[in-house]
Protein backbone atom coordinates (compact mmCIF):
# COMPACT_ATOMS: atom_id res chain seq x y z
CA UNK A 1 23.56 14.67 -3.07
CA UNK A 2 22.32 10.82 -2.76
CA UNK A 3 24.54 8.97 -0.44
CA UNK A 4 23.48 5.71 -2.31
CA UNK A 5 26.79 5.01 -4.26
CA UNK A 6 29.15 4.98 -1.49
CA UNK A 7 29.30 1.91 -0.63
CA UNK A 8 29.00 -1.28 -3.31
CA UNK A 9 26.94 -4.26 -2.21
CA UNK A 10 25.30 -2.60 1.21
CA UNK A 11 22.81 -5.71 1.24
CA UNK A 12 21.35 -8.45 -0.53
CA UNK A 13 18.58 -10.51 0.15
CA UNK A 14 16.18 -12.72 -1.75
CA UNK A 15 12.03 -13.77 -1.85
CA UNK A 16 11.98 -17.58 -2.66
CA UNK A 17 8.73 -16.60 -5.22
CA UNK A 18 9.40 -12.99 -6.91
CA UNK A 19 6.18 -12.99 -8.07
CA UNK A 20 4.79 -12.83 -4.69
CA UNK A 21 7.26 -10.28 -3.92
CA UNK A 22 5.75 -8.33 -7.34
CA UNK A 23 2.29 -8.65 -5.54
CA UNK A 24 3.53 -6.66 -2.75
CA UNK A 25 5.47 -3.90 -4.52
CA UNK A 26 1.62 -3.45 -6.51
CA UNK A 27 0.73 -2.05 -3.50
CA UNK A 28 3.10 0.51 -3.35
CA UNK A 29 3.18 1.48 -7.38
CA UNK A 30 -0.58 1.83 -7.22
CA UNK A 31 -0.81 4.98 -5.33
CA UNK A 32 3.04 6.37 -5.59
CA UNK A 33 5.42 6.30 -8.78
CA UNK A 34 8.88 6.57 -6.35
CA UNK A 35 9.99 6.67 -2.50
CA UNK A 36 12.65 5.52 -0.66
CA UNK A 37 12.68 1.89 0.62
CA UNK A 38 14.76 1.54 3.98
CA UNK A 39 16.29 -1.71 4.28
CA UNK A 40 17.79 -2.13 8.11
CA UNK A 41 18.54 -5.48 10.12
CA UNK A 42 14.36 -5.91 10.93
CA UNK A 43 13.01 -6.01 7.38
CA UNK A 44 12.23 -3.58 4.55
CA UNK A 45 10.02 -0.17 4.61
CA UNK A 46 8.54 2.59 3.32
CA UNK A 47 6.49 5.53 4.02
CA UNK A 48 6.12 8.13 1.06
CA UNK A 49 3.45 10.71 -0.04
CA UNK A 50 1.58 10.67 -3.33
CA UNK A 51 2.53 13.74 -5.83
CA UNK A 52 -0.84 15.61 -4.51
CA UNK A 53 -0.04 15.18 -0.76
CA UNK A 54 -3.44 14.01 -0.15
CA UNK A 55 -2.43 10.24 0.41
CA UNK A 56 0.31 7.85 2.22
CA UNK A 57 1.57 4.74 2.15
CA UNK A 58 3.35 2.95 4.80
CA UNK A 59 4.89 0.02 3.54
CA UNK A 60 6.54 -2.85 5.63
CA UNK A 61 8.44 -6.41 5.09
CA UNK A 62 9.51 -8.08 8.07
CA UNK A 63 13.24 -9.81 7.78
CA UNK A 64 11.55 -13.16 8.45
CA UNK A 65 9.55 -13.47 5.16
CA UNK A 66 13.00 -13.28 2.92
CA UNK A 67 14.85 -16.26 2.08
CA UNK A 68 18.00 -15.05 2.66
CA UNK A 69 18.43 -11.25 4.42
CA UNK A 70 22.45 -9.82 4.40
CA UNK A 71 21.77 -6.36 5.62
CA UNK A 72 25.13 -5.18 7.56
CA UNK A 73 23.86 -1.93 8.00
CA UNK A 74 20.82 0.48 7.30
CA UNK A 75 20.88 1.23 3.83
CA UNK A 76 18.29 3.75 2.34
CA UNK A 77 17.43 3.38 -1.19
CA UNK A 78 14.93 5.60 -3.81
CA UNK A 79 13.54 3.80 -6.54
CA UNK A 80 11.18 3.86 -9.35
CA UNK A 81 8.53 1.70 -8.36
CA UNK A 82 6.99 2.02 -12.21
CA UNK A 83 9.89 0.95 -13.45
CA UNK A 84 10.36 -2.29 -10.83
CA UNK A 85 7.01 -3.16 -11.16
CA UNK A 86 7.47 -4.12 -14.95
CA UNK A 87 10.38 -5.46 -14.21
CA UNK A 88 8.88 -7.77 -12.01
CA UNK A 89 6.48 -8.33 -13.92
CA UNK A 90 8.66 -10.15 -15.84
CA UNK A 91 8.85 -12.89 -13.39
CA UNK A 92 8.32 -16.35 -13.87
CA UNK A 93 6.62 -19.08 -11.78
CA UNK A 94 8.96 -20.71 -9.48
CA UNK A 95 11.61 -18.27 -10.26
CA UNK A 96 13.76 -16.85 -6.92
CA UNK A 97 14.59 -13.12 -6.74
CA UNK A 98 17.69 -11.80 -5.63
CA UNK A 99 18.14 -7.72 -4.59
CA UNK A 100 21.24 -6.17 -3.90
CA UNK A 101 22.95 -2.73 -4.62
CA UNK A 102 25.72 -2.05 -7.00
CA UNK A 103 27.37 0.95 -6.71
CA UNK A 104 24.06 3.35 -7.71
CA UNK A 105 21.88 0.65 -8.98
CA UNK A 106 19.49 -1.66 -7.50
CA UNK A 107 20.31 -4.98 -8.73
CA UNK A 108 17.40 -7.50 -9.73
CA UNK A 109 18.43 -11.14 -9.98
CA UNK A 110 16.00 -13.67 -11.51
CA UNK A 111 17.25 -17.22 -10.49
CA UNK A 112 16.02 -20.59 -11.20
CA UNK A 113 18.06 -23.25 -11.00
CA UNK A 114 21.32 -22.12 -12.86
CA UNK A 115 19.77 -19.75 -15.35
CA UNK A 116 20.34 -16.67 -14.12
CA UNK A 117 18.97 -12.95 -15.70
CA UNK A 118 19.96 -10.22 -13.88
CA UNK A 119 18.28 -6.34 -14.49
CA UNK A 120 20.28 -3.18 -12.87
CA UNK A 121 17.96 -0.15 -12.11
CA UNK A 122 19.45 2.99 -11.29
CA UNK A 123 18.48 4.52 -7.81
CA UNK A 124 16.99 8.73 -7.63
CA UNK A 125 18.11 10.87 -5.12
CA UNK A 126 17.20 10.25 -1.64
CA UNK A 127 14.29 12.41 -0.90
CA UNK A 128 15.04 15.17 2.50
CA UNK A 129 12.88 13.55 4.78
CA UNK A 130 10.12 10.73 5.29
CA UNK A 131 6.89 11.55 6.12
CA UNK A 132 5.32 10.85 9.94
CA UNK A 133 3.00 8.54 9.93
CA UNK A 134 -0.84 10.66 11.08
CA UNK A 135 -1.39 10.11 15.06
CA UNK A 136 -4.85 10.27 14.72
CA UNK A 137 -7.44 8.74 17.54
CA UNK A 138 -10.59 7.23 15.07
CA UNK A 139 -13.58 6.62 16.01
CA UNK A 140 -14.71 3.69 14.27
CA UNK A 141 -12.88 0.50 13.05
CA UNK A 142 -14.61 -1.42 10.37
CA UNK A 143 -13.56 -5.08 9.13
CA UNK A 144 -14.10 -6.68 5.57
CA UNK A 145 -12.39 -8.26 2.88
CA UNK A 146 -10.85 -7.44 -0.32
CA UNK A 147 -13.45 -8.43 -2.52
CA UNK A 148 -16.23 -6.89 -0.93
CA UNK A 149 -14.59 -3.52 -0.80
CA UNK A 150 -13.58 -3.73 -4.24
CA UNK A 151 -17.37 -4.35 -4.85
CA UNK A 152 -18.54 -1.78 -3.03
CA UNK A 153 -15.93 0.56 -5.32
CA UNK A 154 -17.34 -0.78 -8.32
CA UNK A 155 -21.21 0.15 -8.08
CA UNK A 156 -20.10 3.58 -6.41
CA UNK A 157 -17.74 4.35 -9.51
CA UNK A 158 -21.44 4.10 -11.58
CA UNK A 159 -22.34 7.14 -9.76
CA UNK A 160 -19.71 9.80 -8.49
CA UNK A 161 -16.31 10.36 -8.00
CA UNK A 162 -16.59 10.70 -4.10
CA UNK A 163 -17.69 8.08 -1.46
CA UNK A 164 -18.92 8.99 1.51
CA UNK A 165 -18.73 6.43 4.77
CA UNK A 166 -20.28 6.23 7.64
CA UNK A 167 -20.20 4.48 11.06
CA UNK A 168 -22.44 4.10 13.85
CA UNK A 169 -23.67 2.12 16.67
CA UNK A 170 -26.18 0.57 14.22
CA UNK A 171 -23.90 -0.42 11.20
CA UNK A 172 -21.71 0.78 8.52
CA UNK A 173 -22.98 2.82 5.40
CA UNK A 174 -21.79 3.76 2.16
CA UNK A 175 -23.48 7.02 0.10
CA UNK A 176 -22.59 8.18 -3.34
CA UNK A 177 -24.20 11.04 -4.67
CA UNK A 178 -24.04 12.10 -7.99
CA UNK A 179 -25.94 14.27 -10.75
CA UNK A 180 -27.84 11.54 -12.32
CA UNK A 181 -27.87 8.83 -9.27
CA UNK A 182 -27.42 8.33 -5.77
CA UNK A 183 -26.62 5.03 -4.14
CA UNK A 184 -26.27 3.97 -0.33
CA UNK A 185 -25.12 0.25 0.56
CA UNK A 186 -26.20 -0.40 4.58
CA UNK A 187 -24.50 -3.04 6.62
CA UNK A 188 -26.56 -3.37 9.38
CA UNK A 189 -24.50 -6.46 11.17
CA UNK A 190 -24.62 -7.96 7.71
CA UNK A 191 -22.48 -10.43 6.72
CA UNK A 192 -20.43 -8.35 4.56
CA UNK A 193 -18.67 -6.72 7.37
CA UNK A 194 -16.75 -8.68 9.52
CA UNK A 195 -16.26 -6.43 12.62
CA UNK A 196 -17.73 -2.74 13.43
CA UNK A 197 -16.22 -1.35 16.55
CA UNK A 198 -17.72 2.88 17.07
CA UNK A 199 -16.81 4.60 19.86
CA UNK A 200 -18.35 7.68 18.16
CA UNK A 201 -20.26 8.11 15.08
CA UNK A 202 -17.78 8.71 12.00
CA UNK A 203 -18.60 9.94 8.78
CA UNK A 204 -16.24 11.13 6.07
CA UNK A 205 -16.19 11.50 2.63
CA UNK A 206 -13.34 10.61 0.10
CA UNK A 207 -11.93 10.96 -3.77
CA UNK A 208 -13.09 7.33 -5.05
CA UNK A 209 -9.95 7.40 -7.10
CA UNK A 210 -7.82 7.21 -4.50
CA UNK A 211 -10.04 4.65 -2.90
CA UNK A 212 -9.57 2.10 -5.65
CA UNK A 213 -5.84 2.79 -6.15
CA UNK A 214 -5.28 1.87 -2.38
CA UNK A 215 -7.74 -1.68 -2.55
CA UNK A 216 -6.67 -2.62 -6.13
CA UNK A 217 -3.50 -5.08 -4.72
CA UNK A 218 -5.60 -5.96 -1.89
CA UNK A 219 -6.55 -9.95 -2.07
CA UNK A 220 -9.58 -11.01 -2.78
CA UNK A 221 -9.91 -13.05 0.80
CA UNK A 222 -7.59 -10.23 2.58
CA UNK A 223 -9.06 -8.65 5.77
CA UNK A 224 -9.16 -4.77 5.20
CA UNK A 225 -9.13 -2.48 8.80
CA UNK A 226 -10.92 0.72 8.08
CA UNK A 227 -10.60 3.44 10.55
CA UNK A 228 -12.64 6.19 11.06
CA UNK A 229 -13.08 9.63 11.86
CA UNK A 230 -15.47 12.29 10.73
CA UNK A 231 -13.75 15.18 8.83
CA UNK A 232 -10.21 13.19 9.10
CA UNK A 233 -7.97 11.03 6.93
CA UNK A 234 -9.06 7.44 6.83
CA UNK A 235 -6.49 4.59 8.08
CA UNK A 236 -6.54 1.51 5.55
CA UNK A 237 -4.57 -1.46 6.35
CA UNK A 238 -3.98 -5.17 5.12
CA UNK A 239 -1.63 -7.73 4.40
CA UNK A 240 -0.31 -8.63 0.73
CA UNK A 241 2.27 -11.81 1.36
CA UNK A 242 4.33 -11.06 4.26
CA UNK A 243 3.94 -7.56 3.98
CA UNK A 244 1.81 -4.79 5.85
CA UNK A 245 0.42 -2.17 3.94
CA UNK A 246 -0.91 0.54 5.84
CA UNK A 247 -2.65 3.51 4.14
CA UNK A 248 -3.79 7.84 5.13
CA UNK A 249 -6.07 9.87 3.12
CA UNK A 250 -7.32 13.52 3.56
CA UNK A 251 -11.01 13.84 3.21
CA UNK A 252 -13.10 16.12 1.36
CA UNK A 253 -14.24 18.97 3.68
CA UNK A 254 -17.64 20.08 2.93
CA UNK A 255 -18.07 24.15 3.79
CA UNK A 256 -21.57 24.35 2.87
């Protein structure tokens, strides 16, 4: 049974822009529909698994990017990030947003000025256990931004439904093979990659799907860390706001 109703008003804190704040919870909803958020004295997290189990999201807010941050204890709260996110969504610009908990609800307060409009979402039951975060030693790191990622995703969605990528000493590939095209996008110290770091060669391939839900809240102009290891999940991290968003997914294992 959910411990979440014991005790009324556990925390509150507030963004100053909760559209911003929106931005950040995008990267969660993207890849997960709920999870547990643990609010302690440091900041906000998360780490949860998607319904397959192939993919995870590690999710952190540091205390020092909220406006105001009342946490008197740990408090551990699951929530519907569907639900929030269209909640949020409702924001508007310049508006403050307040979060505290009620009892069993997560309470959303919208504040700008004196109006005031205040949503209450009811929490889920805590989940048994989080997920540990993959202690995995890659091979290769590879550094771009947002946009070009996303454009990479784009032309390999014309052709299959996996993505395979590569990393060596001489530059970072991308190969897409699929039953009526093939595509391969080389980055041979091109400008589209920022940094390429190989220790070892690395090549792995992955469900493009999953690939696109974990860059879609990605900015534009963010820096995305790729890391690398052949025939292991991949590591995917950047910053939306003040939060870190760092991401796991399982391969495909060829057996042929």
């Amino acid at each position: 049974m959910s411990s979440c109703g014991e005790v009324e008003n556990m925390f509150k804190i507030a963004v100053k822009d909760a559209k911003k704040w929106k931005n950040a919870v995008d990267a969660i909803v993207n890849l997960i529909d709920e999870g547990p958020l643990e609010i302690s004295k440091d900041g906000v997290t998360l780490r949860a698994m998607d319904a397959s189990q192939i993919a995870m999201v590690s999710f952190s807010a540091p205390k020092s990017g909220f406006l105001t941050y009342e946490v008197p204890a740990t408090a551990k709260v699951a929530v519907n990030f569907d639900n929030l996110s269209k909640i949020l969504g409702r924001a508007r610009p310049g508006e403050e947003l307040e979060m505290s908990q009620e009892e069993n609800k997560l309470v959303l307060k919208f504040i700008s000025g004196k109006r005031k409009r205040t949503f209450k979402v009811p929490l889920m039951e805590l989940p048994a256990g989080s997920p540990r975060e993959p202690n995995i030693q890659h091979d290769a790191v590879v550094k771009m931004n947002g946009g070009q990622l996303k454009e990479i995703l784009r032309d390999a969605a014309l052709v299959s439904s996996h993505m395979t990528l590569e990393a060596k000493a001489e530059g970072f590939t991308v190969e897409v093979h699929g039953d009526s095209a093939d595509m391969k996008i080389e980055n041979e110290g091109a400008e589209d990659v920022q940094d390429l770091k190989v220790t070892a060669p690395a090549r792995a391939t992955f469900p493009l799907q999953y690939l696109d839900d974990i860059a879609k809240a990605c900015p534009e102009a963010a820096q995305v860390t790729i890391h690398l290891k052949s025939n292991a999940p991949v590591k995917i991290e950047y910053n939306v706001e003040d939060a870190k968003l760092v991401y796991y997914l399982a391969p495909r294992i060829d057996t042929d």
